[in-house]
C-alpha atoms as a PDB file:
ATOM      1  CA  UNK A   1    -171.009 201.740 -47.902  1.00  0.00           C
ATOM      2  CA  UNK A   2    -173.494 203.666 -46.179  1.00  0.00           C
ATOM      3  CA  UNK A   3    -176.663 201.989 -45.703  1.00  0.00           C
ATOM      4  CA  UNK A   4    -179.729 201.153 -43.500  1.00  0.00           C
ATOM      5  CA  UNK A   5    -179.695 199.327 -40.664  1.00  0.00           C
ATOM      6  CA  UNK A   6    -181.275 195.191 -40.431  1.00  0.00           C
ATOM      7  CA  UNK A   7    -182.237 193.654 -37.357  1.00  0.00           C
ATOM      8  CA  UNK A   8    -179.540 191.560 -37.779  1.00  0.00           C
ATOM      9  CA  UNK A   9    -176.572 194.219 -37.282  1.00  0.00           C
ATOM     10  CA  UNK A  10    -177.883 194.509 -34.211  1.00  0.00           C
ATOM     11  CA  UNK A  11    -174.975 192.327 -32.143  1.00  0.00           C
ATOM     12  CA  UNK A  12    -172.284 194.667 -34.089  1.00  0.00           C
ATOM     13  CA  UNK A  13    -174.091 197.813 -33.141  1.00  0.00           C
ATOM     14  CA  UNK A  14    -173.904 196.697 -29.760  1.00  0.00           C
ATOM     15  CA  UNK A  15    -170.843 195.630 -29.832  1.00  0.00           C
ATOM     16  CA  UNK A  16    -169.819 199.363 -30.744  1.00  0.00           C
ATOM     17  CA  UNK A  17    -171.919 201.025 -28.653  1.00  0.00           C
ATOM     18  CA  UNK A  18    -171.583 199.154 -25.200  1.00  0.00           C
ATOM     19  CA  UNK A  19    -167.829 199.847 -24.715  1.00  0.00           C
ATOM     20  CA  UNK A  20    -168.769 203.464 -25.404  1.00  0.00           C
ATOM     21  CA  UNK A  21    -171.144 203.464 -22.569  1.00  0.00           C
ATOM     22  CA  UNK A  22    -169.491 200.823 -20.557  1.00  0.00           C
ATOM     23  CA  UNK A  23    -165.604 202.326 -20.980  1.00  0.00           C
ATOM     24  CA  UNK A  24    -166.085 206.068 -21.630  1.00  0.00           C
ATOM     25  CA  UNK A  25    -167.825 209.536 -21.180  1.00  0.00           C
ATOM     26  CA  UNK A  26    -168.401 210.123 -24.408  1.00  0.00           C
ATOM     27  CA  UNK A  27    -172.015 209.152 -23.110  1.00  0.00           C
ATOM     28  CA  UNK A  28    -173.592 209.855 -20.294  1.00  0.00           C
ATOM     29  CA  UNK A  29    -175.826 206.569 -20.089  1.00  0.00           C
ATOM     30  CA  UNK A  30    -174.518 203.840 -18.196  1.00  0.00           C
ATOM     31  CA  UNK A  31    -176.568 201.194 -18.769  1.00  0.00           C
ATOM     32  CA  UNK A  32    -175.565 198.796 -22.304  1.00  0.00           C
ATOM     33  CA  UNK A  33    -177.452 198.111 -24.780  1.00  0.00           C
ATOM     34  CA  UNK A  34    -179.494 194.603 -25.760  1.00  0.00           C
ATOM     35  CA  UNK A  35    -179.978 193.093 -29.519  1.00  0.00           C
ATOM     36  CA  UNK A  36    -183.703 193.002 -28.585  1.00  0.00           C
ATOM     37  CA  UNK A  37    -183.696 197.018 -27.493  1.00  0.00           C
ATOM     38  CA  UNK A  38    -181.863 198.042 -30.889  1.00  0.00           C
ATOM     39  CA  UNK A  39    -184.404 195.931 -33.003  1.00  0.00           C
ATOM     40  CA  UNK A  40    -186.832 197.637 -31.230  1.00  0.00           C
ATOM     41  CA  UNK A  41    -185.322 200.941 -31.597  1.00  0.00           C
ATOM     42  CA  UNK A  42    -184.934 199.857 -35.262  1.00  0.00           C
ATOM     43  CA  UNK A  43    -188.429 199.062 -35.563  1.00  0.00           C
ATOM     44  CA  UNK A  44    -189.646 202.677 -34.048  1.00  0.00           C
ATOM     45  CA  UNK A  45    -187.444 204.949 -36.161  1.00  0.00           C
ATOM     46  CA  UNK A  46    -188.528 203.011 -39.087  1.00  0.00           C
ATOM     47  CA  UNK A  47    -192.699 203.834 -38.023  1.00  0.00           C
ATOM     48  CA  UNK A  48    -191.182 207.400 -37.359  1.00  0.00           C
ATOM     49  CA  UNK A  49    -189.748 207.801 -40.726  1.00  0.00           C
ATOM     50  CA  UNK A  50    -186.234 208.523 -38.787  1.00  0.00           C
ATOM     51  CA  UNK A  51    -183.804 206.503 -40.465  1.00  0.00           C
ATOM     52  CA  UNK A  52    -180.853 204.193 -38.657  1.00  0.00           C
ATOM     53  CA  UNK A  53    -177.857 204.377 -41.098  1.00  0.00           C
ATOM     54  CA  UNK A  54    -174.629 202.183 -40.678  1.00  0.00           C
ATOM     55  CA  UNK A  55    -171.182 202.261 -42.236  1.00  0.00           C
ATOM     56  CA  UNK A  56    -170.013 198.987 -43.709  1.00  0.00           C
ATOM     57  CA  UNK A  57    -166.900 198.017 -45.523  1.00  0.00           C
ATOM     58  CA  UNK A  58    -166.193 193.900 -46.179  1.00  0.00           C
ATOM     59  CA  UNK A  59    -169.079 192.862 -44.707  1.00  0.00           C
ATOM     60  CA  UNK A  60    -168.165 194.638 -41.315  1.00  0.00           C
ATOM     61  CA  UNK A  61    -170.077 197.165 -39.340  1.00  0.00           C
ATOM     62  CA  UNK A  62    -168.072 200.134 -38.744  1.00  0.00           C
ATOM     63  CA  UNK A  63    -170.230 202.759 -37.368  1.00  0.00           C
ATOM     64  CA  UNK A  64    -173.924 203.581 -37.046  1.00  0.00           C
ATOM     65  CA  UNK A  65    -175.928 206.924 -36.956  1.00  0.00           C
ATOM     66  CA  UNK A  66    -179.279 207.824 -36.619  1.00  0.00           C
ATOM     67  CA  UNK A  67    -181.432 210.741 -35.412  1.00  0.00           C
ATOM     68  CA  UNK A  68    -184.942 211.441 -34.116  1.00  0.00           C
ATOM     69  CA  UNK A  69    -187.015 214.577 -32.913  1.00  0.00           C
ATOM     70  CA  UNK A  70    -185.225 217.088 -30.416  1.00  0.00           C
ATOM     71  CA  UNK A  71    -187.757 217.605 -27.910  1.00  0.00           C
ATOM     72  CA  UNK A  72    -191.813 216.475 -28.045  1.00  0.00           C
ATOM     73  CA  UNK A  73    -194.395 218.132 -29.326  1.00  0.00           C
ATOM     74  CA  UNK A  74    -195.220 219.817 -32.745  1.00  0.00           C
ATOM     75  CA  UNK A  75    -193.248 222.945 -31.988  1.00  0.00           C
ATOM     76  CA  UNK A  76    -190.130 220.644 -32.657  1.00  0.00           C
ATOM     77  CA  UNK A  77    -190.890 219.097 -35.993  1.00  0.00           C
ATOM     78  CA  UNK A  78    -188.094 220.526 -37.646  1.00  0.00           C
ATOM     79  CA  UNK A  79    -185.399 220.242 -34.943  1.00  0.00           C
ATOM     80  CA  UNK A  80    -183.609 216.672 -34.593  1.00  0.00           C
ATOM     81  CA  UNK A  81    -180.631 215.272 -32.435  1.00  0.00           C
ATOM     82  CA  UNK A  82    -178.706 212.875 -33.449  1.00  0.00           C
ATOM     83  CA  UNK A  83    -176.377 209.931 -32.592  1.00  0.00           C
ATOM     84  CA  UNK A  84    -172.910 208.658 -34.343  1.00  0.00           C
ATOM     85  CA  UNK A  85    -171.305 205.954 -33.210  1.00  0.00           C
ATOM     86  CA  UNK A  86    -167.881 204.540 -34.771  1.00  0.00           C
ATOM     87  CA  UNK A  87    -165.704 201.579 -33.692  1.00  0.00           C
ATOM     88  CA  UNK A  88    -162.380 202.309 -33.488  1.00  0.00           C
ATOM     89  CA  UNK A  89    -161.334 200.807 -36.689  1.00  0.00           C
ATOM     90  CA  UNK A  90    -163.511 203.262 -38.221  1.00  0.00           C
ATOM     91  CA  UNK A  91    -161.952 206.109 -37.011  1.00  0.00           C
ATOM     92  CA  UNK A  92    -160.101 208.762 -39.524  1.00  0.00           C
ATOM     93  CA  UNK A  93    -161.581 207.288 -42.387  1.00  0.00           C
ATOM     94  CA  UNK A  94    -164.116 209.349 -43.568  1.00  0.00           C
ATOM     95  CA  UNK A  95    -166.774 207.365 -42.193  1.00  0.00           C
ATOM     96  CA  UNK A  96    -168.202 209.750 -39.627  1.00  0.00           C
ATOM     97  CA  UNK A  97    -168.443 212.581 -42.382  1.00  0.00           C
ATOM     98  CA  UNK A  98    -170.062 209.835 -44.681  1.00  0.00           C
ATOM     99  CA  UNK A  99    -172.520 208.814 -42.353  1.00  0.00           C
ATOM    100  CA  UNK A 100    -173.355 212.669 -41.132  1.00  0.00           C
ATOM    101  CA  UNK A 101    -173.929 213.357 -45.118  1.00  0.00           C
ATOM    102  CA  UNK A 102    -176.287 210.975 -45.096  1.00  0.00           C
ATOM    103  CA  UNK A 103    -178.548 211.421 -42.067  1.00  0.00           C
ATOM    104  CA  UNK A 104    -178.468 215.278 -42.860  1.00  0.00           C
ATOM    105  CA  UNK A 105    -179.825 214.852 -46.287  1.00  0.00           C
ATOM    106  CA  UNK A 106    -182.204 212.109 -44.846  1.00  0.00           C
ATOM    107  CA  UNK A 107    -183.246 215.177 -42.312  1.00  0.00           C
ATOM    108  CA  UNK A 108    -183.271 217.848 -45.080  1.00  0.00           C
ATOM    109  CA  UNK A 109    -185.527 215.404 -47.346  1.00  0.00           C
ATOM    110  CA  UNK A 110    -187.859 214.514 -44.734  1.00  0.00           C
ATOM    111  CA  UNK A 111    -188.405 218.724 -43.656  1.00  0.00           C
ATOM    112  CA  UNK A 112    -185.921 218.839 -41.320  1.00  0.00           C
ATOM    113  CA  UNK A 113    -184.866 222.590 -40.619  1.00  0.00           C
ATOM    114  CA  UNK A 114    -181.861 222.349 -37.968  1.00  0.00           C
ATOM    115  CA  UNK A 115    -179.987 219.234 -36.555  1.00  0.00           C
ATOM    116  CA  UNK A 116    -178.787 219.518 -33.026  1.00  0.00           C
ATOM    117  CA  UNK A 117    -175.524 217.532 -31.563  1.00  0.00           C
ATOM    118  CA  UNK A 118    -175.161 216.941 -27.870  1.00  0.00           C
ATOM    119  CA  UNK A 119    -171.794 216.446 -27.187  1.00  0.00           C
ATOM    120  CA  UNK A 120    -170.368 215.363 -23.824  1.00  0.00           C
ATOM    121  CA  UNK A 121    -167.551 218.185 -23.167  1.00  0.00           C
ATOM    122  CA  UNK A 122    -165.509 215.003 -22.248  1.00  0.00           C
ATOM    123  CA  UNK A 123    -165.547 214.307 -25.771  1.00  0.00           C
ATOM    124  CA  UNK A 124    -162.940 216.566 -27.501  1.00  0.00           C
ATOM    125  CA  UNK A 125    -162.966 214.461 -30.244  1.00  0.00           C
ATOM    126  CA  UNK A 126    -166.376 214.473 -30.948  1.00  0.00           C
ATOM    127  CA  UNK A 127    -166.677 218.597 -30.175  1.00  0.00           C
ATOM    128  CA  UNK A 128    -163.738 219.414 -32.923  1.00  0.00           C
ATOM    129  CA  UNK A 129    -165.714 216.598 -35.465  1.00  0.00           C
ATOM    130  CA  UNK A 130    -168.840 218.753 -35.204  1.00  0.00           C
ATOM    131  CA  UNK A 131    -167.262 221.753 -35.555  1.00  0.00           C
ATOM    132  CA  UNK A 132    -165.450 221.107 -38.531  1.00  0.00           C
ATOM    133  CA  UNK A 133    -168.524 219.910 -40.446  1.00  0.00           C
ATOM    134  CA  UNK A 134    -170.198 223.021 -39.868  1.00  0.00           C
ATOM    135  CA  UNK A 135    -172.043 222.738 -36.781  1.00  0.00           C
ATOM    136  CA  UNK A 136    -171.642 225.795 -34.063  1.00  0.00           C
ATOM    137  CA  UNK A 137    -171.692 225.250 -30.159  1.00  0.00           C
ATOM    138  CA  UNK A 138    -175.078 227.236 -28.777  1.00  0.00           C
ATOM    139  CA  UNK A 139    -174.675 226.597 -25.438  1.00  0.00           C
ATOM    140  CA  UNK A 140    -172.548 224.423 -22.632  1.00  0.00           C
ATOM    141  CA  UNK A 141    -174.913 222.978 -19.844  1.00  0.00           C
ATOM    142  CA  UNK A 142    -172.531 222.772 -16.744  1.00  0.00           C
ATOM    143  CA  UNK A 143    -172.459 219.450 -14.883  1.00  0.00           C
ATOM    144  CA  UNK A 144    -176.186 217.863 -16.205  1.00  0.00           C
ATOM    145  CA  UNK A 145    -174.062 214.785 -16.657  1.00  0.00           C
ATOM    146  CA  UNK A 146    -173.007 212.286 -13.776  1.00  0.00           C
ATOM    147  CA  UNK A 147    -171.149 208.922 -14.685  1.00  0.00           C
ATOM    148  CA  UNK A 148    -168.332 207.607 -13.219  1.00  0.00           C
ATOM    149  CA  UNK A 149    -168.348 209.789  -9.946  1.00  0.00           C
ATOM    150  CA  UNK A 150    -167.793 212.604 -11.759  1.00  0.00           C
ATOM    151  CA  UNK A 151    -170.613 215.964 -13.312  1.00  0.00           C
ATOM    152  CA  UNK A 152    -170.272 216.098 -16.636  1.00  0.00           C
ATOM    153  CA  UNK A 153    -171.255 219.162 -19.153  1.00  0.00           C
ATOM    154  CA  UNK A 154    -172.716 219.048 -22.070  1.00  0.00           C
ATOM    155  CA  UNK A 155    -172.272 220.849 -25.372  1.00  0.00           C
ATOM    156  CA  UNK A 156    -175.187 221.307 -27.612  1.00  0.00           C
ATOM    157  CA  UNK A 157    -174.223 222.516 -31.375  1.00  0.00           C
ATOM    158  CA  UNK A 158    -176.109 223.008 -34.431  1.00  0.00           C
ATOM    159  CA  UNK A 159    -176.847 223.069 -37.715  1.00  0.00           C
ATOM    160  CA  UNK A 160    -179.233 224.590 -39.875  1.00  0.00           C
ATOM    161  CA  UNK A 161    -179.855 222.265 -43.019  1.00  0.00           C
ATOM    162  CA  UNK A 162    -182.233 224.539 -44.815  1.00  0.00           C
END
């Protein structure tokens, strides 16, 4: 079940996220996240009208997605990035495309014109998941990254929703 997000999945988010940052370079932030910075970050993309989706199944948290404005300022309205998260017991079930249905047609609802993925090129995975639901790589920023010792690049692709 796709649905959104209470203050109190807040330890399960973190407990997908934080081995993402802490263990991987699928992200390029190193520092974890706290239950009292996701209810916050709950609490803003609710007063922003961005929603915070998660994938459950028996109770469990499985995944999480969510999206927000590209860049500042007006000229950006109708550009988002987003973020999707799964644990690894969510993986190859349909859960990622689930959640992405959702948060696009949240987008496309709310006036949303194009949805924008940043993808660590470290993340071949994630790249090839984008790809096949539609979204096209627009450009490769060479080593804007740095975690674990090491530049990273990233891949930006997109969608257009309308």
């Amino acid at each position: 079940m796709i649905r959104p997000a209470l203050p109190s999945d807040c330890a399960a988010i973190a407990a997908i996220w934080n081995p993402v940052i802490r263990d991987t370079l699928i992200t390029f932030n190193a520092v974890e996240k706290t239950e009292d910075e996701l209810r916050e970050t709950l609490a803003v993309k609710a007063r922003a009208g961005h929603p915070f989706l998660v994938a459950e199944e028996a109770g469990r948290v499985l995944g999480f997605a969510t999206y927000g404005q590209f860049r500042g300022g007006v000229g950006y309205a109708h550009t988002m990035e987003h973020t999707i998260i799964l644990a690894p017991g969510g993986w190859g079930r349909g859960l990622g495309r689930a959640l992405m249905a959702a948060i696009e047609e949240e987008a496309r609802a709310r006036g949303a014109h194009s949805m924008i993925a940043g993808v660590s090129a470290a993340n071949s995975a994630g790249v090839a998941f984008h790809a096949a639901l539609g979204y096209a790589t627009v450009a490769v920023l060479p080593e804007v990254g740095f975690k674990a010792g090491r530049w990273l690049d990233l891949v930006l692709m997109q969608k257009l929703l309308t």
